[in-house]
Protein backbone atom coordinates (compact mmCIF):
# COMPACT_ATOMS: atom_id res chain seq x y z
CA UNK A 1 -1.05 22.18 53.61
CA UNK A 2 -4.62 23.72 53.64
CA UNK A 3 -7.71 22.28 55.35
CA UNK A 4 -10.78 22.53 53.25
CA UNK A 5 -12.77 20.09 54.27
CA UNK A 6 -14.55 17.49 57.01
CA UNK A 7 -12.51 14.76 56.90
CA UNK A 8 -15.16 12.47 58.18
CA UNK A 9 -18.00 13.31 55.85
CA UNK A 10 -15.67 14.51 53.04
CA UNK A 11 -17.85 17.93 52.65
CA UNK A 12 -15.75 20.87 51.84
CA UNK A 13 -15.97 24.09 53.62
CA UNK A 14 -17.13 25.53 50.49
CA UNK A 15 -20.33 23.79 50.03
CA UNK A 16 -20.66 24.37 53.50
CA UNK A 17 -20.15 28.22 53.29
CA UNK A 18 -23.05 27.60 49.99
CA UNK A 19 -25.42 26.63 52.45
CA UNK A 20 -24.26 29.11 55.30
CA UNK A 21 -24.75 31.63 52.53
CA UNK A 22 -28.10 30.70 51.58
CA UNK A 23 -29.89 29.51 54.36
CA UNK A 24 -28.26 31.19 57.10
CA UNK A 25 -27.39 28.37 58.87
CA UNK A 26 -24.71 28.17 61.90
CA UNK A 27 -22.70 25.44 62.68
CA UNK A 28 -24.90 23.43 64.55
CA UNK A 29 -26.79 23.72 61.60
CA UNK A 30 -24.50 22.99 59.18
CA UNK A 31 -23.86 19.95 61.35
CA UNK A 32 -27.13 18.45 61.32
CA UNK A 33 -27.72 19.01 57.79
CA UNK A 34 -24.41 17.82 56.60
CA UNK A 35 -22.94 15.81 59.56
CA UNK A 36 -19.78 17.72 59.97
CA UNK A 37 -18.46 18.07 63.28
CA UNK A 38 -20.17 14.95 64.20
CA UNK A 39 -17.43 12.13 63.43
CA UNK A 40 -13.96 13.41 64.98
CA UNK A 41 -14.95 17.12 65.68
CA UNK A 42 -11.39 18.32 64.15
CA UNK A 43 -13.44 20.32 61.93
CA UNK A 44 -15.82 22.20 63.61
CA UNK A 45 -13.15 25.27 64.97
CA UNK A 46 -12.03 25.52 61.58
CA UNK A 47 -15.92 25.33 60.47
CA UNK A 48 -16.25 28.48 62.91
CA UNK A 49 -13.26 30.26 61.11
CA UNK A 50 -15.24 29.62 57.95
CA UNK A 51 -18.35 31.02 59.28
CA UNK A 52 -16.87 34.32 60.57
CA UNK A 53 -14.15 34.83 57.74
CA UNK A 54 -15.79 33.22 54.68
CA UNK A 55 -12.48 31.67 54.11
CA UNK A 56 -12.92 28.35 52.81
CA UNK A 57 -9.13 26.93 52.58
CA UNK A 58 -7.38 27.35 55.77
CA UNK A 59 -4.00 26.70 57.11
CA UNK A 60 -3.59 24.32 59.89
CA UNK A 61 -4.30 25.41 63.12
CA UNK A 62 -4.56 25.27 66.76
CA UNK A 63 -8.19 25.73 68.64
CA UNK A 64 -6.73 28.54 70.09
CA UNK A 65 -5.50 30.05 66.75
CA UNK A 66 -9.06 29.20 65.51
CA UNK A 67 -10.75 30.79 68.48
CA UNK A 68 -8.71 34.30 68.39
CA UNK A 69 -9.47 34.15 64.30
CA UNK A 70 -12.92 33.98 64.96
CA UNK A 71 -13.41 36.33 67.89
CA UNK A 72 -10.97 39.38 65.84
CA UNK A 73 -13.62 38.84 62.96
CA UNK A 74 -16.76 39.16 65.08
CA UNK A 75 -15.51 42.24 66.27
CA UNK A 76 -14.21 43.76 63.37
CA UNK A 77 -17.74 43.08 62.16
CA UNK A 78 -19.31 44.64 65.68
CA UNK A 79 -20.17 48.29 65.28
């Protein structure tokens, strides 16, 4: 099973990643534009992963699996 999506506001991480891509925006961005984040919240770690991976179909996770995705990227990234 892959997550791909805000449940809530049914917007895949894909358009999401579109906007991200185009605009720049971050997740609180992201979630005032698009509302995600803002109904349950079960999205926004995975939103995160998204953000620092580009991955937009992810396997389920823990927030703590999220959070060590997202910090190895940033500092793979970091000089």
């Amino acid at each position: 099973m892959l997550v791909d999506r805000c449940v809530c506001h049914q917007v895949t991480f894909r358009e999401l990643k579109q906007i991200a891509d185009r605009d720049g925006a971050d997740l609180e961005e992201l979630s005032r534009r698009t509302h995600c984040g803002t109904g349950c919240g079960m999205c926004r770690p995975y939103i995160e992963v998204m953000l620092a991976t580009g991955r937009t179909e992810l396997p389920v996770m823990n927030e703590g699996e999220c959070a060590r995705i997202v910090f190895d990227a940033r500092r793979a990234k970091t000089p």
